[in-house]
PDB file of N, CA and C in Angstrom:
ATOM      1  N   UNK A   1     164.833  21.916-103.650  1.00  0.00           N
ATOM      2  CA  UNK A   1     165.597  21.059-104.527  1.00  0.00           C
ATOM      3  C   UNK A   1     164.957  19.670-104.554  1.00  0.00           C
ATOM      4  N   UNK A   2     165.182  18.652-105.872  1.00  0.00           N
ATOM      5  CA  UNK A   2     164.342  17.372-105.894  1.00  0.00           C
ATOM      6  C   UNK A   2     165.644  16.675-105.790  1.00  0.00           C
ATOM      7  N   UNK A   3     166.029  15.411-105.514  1.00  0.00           N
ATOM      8  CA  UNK A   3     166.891  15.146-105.519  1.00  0.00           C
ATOM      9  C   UNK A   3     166.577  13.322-105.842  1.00  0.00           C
ATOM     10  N   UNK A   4     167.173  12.791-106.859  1.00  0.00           N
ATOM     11  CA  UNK A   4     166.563  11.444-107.558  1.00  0.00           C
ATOM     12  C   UNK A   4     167.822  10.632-107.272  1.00  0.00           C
ATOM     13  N   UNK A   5     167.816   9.298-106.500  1.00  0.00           N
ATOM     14  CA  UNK A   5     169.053   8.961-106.278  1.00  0.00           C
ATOM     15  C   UNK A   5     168.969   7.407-107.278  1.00  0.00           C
ATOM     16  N   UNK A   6     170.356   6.825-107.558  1.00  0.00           N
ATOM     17  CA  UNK A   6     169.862   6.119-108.456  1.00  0.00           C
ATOM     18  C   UNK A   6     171.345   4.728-108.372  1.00  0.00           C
ATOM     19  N   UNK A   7     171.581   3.939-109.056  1.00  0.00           N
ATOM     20  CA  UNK A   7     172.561   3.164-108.819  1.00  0.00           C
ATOM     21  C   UNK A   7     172.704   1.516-107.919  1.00  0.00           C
ATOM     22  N   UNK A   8     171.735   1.740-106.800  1.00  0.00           N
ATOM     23  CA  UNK A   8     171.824   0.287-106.398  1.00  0.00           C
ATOM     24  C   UNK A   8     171.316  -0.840-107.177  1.00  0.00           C
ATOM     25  N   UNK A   9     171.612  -2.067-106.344  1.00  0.00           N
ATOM     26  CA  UNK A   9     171.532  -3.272-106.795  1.00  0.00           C
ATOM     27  C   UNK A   9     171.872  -4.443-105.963  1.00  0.00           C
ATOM     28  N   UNK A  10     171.979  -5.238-106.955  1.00  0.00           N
ATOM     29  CA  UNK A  10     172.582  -6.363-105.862  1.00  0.00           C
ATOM     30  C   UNK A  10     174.219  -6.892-106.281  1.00  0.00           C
ATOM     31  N   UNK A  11     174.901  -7.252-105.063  1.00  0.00           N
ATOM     32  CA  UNK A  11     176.353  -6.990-105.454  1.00  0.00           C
ATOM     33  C   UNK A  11     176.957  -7.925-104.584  1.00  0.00           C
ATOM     34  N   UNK A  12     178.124  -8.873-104.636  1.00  0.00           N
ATOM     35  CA  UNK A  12     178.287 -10.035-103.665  1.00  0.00           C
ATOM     36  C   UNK A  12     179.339  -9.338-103.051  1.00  0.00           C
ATOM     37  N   UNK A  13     179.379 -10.151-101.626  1.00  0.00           N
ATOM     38  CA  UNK A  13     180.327  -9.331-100.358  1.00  0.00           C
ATOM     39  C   UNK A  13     181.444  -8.683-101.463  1.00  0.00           C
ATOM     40  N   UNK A  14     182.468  -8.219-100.582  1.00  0.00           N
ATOM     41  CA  UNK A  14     183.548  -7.691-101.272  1.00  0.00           C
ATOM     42  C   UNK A  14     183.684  -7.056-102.283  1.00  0.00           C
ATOM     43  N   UNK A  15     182.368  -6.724-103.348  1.00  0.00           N
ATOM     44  CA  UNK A  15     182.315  -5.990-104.604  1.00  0.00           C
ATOM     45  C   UNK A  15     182.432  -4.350-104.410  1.00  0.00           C
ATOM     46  N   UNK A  16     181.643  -4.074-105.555  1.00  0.00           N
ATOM     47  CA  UNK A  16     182.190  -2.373-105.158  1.00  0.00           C
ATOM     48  C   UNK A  16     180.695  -2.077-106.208  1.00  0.00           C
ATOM     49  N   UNK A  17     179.952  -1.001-105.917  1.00  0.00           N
ATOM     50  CA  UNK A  17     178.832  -0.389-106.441  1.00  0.00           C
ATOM     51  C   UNK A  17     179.354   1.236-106.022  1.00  0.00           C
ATOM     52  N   UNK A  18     178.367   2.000-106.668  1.00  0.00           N
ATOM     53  CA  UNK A  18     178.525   3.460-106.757  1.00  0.00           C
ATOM     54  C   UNK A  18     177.214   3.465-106.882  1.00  0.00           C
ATOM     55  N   UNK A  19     176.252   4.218-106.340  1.00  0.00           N
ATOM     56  CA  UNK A  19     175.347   5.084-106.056  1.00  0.00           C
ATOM     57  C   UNK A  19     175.267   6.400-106.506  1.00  0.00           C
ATOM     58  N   UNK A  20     174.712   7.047-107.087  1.00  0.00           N
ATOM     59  CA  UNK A  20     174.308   8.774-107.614  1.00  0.00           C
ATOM     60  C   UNK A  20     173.133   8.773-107.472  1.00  0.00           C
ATOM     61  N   UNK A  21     173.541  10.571-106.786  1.00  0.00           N
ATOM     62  CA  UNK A  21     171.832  11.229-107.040  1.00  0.00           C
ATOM     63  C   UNK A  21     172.257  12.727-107.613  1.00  0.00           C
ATOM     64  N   UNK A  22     171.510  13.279-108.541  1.00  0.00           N
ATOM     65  CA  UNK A  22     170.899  14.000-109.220  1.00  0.00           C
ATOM     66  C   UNK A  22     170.028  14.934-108.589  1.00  0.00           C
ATOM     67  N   UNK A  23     170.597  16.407-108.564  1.00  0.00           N
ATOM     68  CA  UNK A  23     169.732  17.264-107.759  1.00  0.00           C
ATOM     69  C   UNK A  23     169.362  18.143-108.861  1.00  0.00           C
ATOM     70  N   UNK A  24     168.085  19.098-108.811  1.00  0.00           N
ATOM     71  CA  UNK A  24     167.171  19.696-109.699  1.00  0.00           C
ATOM     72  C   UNK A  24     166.384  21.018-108.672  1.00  0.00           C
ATOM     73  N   UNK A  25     166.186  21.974-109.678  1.00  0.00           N
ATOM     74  CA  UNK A  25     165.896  22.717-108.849  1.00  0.00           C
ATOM     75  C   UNK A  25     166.615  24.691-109.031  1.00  0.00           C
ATOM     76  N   UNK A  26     165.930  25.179-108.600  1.00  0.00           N
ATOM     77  CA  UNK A  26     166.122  26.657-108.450  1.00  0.00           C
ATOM     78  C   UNK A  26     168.061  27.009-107.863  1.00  0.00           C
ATOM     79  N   UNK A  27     168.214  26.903-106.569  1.00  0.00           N
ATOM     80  CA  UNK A  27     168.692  27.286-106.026  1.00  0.00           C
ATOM     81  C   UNK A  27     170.357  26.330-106.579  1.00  0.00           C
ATOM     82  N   UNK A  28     171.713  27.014-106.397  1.00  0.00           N
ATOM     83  CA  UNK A  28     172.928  26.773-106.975  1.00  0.00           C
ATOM     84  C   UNK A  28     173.228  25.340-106.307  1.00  0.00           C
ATOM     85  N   UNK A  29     173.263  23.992-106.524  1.00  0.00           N
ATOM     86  CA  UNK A  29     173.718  22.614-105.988  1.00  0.00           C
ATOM     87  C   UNK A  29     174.313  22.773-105.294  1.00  0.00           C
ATOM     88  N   UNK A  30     175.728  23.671-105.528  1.00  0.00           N
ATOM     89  CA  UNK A  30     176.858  23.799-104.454  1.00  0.00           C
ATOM     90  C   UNK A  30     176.895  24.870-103.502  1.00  0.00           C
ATOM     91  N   UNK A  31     175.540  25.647-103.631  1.00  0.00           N
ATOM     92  CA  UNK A  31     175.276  25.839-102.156  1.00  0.00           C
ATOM     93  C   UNK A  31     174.898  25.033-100.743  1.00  0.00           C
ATOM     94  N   UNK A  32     174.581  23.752-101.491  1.00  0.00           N
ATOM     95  CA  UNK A  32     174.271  22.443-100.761  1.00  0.00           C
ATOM     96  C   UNK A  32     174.990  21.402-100.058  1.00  0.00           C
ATOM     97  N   UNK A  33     175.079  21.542 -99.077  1.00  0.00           N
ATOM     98  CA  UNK A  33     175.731  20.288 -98.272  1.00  0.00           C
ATOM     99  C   UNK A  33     174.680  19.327 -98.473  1.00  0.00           C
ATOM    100  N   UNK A  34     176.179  17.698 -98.965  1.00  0.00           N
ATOM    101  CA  UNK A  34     175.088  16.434 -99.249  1.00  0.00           C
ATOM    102  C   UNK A  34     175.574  15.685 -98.617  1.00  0.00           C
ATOM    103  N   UNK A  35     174.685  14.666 -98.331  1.00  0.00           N
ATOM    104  CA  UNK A  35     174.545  13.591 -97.191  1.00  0.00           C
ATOM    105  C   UNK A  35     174.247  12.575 -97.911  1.00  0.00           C
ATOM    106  N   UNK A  36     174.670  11.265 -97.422  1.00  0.00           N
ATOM    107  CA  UNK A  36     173.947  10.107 -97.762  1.00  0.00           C
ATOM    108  C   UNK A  36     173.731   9.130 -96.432  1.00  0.00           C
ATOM    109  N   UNK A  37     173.017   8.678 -96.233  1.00  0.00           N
ATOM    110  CA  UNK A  37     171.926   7.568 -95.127  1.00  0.00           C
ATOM    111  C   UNK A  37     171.787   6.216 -95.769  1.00  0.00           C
ATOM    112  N   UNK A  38     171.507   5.643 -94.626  1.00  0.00           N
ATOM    113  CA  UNK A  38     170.688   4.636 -94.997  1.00  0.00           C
ATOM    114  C   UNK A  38     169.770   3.890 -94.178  1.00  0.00           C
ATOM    115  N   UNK A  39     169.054   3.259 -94.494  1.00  0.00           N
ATOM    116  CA  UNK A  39     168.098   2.473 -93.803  1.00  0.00           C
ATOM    117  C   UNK A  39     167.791   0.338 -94.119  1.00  0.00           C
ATOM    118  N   UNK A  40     168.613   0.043 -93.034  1.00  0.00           N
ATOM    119  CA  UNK A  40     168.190  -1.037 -92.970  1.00  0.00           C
ATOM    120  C   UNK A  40     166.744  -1.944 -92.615  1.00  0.00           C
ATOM    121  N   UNK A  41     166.671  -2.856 -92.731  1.00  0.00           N
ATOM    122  CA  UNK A  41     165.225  -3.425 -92.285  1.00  0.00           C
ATOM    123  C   UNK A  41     165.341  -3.349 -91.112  1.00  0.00           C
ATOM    124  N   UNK A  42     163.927  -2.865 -90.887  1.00  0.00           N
ATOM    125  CA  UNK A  42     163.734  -2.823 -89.308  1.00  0.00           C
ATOM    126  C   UNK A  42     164.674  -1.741 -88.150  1.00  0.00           C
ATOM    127  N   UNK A  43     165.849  -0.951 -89.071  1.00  0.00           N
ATOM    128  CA  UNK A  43     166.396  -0.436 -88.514  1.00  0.00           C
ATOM    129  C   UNK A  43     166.028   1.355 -88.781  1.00  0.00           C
ATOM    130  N   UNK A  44     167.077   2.075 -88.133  1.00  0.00           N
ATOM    131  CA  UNK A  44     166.513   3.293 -88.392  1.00  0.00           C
ATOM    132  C   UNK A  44     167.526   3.962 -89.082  1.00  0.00           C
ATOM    133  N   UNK A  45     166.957   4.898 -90.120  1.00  0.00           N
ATOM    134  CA  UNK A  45     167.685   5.591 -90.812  1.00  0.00           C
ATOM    135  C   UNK A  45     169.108   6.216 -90.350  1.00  0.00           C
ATOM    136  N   UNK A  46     170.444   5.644 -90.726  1.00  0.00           N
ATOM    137  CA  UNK A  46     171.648   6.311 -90.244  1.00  0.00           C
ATOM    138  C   UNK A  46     172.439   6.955 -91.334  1.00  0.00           C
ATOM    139  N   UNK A  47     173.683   8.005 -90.325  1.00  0.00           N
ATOM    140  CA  UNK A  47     174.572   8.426 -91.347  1.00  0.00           C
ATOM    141  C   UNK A  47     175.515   8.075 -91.865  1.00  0.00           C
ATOM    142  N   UNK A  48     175.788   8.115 -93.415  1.00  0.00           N
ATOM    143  CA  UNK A  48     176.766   6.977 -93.973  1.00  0.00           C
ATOM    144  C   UNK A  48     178.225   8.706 -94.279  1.00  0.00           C
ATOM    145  N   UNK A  49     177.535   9.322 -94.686  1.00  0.00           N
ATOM    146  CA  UNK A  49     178.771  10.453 -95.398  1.00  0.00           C
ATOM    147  C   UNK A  49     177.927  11.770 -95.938  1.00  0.00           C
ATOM    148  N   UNK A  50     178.963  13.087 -95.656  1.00  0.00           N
ATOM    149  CA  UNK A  50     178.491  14.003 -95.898  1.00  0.00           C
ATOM    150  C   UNK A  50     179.899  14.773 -96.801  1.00  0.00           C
ATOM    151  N   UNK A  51     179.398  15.498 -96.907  1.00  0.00           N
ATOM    152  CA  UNK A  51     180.615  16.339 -98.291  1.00  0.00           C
ATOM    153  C   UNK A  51     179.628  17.719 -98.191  1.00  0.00           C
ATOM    154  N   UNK A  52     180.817  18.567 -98.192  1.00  0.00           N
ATOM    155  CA  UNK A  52     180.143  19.998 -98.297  1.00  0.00           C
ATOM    156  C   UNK A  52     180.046  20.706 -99.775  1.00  0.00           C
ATOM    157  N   UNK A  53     179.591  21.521 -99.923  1.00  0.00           N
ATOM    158  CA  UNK A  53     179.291  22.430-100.938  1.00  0.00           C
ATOM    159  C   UNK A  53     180.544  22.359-101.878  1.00  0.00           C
ATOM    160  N   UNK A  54     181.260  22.905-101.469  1.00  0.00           N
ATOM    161  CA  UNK A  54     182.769  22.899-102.593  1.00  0.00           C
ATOM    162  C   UNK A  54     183.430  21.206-102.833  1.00  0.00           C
ATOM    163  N   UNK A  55     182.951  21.103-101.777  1.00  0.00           N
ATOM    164  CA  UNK A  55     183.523  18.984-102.040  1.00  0.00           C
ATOM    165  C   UNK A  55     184.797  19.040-101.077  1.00  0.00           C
ATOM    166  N   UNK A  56     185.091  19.976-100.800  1.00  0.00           N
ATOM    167  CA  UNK A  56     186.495  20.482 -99.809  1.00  0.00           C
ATOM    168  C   UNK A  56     186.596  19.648 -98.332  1.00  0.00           C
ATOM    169  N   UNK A  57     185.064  19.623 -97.811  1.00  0.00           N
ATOM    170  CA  UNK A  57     185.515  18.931 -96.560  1.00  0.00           C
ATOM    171  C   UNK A  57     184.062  17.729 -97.110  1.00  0.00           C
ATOM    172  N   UNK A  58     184.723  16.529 -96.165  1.00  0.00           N
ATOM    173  CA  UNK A  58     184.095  15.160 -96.030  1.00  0.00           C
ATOM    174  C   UNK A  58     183.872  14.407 -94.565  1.00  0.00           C
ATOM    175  N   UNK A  59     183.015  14.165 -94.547  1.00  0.00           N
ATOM    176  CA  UNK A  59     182.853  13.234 -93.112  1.00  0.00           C
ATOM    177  C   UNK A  59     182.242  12.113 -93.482  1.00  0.00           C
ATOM    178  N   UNK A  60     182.452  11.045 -92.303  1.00  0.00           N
ATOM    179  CA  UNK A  60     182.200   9.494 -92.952  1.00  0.00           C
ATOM    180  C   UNK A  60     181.590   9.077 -91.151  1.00  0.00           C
ATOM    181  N   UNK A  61     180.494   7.934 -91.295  1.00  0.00           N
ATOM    182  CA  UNK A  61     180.572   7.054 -90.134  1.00  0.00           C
ATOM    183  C   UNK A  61     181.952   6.557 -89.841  1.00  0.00           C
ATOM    184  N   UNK A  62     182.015   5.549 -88.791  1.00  0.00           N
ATOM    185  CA  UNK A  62     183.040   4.775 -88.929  1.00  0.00           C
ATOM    186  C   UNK A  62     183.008   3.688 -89.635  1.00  0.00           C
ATOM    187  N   UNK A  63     182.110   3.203 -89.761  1.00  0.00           N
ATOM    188  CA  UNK A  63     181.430   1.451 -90.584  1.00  0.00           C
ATOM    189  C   UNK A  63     182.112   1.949 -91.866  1.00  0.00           C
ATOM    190  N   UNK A  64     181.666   3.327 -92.380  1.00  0.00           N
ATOM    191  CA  UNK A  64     182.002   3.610 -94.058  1.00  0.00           C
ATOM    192  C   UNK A  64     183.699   3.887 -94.472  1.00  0.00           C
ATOM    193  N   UNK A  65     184.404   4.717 -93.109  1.00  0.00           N
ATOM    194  CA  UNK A  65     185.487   5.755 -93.285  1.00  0.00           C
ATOM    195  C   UNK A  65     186.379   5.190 -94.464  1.00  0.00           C
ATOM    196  N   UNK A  66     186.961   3.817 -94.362  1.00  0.00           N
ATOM    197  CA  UNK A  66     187.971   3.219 -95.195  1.00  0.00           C
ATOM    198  C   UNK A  66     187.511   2.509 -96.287  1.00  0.00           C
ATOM    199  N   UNK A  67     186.445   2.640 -96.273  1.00  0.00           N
ATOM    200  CA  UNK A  67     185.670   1.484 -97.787  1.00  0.00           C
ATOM    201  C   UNK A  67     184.708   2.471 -98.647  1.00  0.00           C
ATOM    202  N   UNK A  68     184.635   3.441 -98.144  1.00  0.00           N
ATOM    203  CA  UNK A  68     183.311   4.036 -98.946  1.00  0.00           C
ATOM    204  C   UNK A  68     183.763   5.602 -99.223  1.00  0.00           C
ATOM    205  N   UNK A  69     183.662   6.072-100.187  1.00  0.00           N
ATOM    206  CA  UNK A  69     184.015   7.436-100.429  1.00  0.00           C
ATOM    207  C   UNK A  69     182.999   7.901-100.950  1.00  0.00           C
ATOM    208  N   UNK A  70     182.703   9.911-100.748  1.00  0.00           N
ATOM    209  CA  UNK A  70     181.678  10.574-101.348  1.00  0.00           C
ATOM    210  C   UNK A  70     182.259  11.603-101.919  1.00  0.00           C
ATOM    211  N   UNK A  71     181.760  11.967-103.115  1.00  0.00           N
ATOM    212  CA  UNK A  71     182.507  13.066-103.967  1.00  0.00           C
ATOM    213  C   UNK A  71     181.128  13.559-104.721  1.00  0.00           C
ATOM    214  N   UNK A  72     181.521  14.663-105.413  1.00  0.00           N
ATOM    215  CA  UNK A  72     180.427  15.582-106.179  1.00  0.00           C
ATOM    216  C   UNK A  72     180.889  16.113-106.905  1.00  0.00           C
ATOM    217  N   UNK A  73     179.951  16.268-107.998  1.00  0.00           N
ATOM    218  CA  UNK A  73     179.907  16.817-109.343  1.00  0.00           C
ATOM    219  C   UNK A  73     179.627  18.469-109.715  1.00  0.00           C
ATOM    220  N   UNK A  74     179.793  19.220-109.188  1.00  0.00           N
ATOM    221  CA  UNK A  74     179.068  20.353-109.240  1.00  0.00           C
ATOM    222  C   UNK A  74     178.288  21.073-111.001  1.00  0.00           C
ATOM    223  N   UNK A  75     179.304  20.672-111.964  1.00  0.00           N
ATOM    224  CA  UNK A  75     178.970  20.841-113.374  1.00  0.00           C
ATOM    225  C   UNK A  75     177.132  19.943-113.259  1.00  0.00           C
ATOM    226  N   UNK A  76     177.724  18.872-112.952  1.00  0.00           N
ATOM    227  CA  UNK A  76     176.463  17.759-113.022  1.00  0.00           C
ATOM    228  C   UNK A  76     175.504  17.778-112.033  1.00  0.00           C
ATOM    229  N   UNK A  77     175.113  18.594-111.159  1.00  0.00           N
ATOM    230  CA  UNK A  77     174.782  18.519-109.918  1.00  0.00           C
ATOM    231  C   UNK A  77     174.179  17.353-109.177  1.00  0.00           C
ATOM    232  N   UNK A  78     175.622  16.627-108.966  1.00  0.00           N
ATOM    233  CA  UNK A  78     175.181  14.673-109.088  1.00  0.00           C
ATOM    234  C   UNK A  78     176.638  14.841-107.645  1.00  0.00           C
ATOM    235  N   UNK A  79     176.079  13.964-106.711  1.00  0.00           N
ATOM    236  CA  UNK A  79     176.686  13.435-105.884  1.00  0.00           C
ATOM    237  C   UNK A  79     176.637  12.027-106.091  1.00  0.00           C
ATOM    238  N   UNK A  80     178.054  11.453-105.683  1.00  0.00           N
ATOM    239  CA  UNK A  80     178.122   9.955-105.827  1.00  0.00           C
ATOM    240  C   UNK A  80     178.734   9.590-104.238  1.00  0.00           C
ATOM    241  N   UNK A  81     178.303   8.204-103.993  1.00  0.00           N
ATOM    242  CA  UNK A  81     178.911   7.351-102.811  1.00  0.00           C
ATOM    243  C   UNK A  81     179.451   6.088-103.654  1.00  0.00           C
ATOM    244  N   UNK A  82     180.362   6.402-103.546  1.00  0.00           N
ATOM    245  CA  UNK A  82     181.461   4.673-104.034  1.00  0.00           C
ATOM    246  C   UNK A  82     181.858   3.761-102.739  1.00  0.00           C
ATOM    247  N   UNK A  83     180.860   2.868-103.214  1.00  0.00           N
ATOM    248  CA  UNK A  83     181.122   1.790-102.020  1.00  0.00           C
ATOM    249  C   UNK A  83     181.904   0.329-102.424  1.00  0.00           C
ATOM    250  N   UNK A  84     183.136   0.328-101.844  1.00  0.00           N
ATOM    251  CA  UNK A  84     184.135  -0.818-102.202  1.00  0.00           C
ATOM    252  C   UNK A  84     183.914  -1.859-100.868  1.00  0.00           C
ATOM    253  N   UNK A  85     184.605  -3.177-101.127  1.00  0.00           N
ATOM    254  CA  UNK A  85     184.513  -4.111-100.276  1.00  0.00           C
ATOM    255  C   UNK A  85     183.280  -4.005 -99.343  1.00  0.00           C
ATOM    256  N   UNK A  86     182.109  -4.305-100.187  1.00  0.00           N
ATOM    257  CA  UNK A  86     180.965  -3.970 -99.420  1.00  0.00           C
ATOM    258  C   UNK A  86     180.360  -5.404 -98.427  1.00  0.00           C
ATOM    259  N   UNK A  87     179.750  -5.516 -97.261  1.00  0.00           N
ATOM    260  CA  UNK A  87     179.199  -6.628 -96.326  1.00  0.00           C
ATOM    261  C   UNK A  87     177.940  -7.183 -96.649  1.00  0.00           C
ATOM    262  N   UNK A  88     177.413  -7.511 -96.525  1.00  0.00           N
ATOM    263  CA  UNK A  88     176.419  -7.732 -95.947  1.00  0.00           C
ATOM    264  C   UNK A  88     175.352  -6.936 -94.845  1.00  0.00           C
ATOM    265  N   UNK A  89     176.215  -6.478 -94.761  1.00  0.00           N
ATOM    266  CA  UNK A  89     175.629  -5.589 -93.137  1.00  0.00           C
ATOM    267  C   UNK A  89     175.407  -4.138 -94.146  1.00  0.00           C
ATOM    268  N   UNK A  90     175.959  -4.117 -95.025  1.00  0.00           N
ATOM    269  CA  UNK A  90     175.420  -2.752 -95.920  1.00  0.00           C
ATOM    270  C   UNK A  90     174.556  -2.531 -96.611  1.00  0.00           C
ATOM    271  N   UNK A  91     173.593  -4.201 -96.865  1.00  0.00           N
ATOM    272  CA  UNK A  91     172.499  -3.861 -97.277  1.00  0.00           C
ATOM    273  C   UNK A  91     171.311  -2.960 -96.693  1.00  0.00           C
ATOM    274  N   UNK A  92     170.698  -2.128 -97.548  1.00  0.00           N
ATOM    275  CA  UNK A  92     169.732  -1.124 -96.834  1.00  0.00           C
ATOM    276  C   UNK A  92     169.094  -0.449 -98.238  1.00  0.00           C
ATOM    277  N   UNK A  93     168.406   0.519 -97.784  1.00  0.00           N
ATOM    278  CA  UNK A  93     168.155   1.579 -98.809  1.00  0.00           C
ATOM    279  C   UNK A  93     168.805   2.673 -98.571  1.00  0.00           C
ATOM    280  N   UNK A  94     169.640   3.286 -99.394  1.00  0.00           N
ATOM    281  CA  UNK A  94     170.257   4.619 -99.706  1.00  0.00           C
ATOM    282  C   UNK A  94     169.571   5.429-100.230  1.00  0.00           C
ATOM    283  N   UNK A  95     169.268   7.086 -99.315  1.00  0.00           N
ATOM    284  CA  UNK A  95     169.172   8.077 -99.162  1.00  0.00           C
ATOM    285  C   UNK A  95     170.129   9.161 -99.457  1.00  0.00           C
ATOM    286  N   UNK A  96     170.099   9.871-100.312  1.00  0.00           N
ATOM    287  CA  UNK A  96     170.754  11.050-100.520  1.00  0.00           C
ATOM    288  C   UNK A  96     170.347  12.122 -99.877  1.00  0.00           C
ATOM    289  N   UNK A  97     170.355  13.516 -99.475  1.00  0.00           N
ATOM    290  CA  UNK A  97     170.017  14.614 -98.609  1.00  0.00           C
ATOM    291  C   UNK A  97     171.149  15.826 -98.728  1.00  0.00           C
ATOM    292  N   UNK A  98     169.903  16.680 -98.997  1.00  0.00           N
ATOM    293  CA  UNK A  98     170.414  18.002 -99.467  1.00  0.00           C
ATOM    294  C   UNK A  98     170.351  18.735 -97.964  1.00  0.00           C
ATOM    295  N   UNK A  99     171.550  19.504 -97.375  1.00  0.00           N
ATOM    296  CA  UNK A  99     171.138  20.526 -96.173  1.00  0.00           C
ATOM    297  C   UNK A  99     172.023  22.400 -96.120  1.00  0.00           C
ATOM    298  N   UNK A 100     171.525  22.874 -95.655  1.00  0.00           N
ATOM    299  CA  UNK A 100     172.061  24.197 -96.073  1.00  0.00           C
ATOM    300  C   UNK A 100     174.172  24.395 -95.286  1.00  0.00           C
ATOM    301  N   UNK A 101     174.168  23.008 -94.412  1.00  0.00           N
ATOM    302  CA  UNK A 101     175.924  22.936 -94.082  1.00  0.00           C
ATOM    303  C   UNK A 101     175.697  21.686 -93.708  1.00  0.00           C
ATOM    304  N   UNK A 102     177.522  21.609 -94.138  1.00  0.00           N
ATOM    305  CA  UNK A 102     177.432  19.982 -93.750  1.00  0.00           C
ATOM    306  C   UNK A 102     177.181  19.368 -91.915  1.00  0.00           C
ATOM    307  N   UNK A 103     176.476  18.074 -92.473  1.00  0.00           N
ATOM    308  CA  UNK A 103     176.267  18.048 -90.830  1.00  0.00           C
ATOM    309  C   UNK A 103     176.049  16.405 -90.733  1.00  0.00           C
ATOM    310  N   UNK A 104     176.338  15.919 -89.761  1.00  0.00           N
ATOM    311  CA  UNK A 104     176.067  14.625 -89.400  1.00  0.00           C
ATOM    312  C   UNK A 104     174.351  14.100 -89.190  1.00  0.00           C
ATOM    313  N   UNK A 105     173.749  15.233 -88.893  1.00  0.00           N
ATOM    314  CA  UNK A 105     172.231  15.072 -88.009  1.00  0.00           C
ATOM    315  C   UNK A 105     171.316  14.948 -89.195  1.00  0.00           C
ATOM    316  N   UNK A 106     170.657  13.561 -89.307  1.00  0.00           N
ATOM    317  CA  UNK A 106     169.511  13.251 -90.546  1.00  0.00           C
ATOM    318  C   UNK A 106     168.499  14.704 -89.726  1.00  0.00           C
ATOM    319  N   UNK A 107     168.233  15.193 -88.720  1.00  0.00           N
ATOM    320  CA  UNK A 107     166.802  16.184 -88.878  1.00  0.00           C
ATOM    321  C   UNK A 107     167.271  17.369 -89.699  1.00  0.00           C
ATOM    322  N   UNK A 108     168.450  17.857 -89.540  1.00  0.00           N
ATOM    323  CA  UNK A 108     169.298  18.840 -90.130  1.00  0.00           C
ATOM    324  C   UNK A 108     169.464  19.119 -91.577  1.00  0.00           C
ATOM    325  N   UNK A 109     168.537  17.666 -92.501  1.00  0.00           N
ATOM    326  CA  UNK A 109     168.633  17.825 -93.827  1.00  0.00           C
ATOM    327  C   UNK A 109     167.132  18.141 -94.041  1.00  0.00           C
ATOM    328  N   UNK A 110     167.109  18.741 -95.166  1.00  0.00           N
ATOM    329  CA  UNK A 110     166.086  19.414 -94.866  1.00  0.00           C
ATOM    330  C   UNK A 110     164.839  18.790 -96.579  1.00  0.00           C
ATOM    331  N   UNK A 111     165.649  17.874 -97.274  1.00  0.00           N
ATOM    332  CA  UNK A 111     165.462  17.808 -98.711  1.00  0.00           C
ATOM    333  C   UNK A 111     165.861  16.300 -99.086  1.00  0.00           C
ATOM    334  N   UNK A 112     165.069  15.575 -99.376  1.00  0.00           N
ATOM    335  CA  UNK A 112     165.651  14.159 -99.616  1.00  0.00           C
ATOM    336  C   UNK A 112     165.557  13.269-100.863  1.00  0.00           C
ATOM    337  N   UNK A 113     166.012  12.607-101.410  1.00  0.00           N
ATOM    338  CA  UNK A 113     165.661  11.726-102.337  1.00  0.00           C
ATOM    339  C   UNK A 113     164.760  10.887-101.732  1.00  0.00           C
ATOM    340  N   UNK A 114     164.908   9.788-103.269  1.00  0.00           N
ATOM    341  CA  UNK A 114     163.781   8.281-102.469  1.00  0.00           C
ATOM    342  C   UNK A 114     164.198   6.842-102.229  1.00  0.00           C
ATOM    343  N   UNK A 115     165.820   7.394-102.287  1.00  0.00           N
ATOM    344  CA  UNK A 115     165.804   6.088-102.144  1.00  0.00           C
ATOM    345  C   UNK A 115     166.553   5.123-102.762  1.00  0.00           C
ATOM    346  N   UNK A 116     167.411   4.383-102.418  1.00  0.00           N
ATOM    347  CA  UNK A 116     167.948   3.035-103.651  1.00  0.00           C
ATOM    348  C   UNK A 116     168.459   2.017-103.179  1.00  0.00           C
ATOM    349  N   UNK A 117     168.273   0.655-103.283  1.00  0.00           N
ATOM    350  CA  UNK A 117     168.160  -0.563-102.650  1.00  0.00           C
ATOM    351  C   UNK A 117     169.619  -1.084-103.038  1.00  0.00           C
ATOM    352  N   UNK A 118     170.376  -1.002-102.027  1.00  0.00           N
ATOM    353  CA  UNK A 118     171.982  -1.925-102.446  1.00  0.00           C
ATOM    354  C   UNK A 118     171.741  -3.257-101.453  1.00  0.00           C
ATOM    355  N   UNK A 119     172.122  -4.245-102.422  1.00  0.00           N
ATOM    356  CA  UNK A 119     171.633  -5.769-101.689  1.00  0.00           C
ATOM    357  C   UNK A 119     173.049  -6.379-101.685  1.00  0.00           C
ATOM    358  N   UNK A 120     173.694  -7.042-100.213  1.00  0.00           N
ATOM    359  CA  UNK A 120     174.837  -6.937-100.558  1.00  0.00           C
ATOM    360  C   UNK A 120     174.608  -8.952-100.358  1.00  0.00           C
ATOM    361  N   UNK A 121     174.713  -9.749-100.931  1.00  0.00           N
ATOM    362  CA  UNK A 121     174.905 -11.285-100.642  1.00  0.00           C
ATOM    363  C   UNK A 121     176.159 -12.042-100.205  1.00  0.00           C
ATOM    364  N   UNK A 122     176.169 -13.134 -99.247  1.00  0.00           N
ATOM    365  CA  UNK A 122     177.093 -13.188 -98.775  1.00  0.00           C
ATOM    366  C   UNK A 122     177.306 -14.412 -99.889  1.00  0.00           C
TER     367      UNK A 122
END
């Protein structure tokens, strides 16, 4: 699967952005557990939220649980992360990730996008 993620920007504390990625490819989307990450400067790639295949079950960091939601499109085979009352501390690049069940563990995905820069200003 290719998976093109798309949506950041720059956004002042407290705003709200949404993120999508767009998956392509052979195999059925919603056989896919999706993930989204991120990567700060200098930091290392972490987990922000995962959503399984049917969209039925969801898991969140704790940083994300109450501000950030992930949902999916299956018609569209487009996952979104809606990020409300966003910090500063959330700036990074966002990663989307395709894996065969949902799972917390970035090695566990097996398929990734490239990427999308949310800049959060204080």
């Amino acid at each position: 699967v290719q998976l093109q993620a798309s949506g950041g920007g720059l956004v002042q504390a407290g705003g709200s952005l949404r993120v999508s990625c767009v998956a392509s490819g052979r195999r059925t989307f919603s056989s896919y557990a999706m993930g989204w990450f991120r990567q700060a400067p200098g930091k290392e790639r972490e987990f922000v939220a995962a959503i399984s295949g049917s969209g039925g079950r969801t898991y969140y960091t704790n940083s994300a649980k109450d501000r950030f939601t992930i949902s999916r499109d299956n018609a569209k085979n487009t996952v979104y992360l809606q990020m409300n009352s966003l910090k500063p501390e959330d700036t990074a690049v966002y990663y989307c990730a395709a894996s065969s069940s949902i799972v917390t563990i970035r090695a566990m995905y097996d398929y990734w996008g490239q990427g999308t820069l949310v800049t959060v200003s204080s």
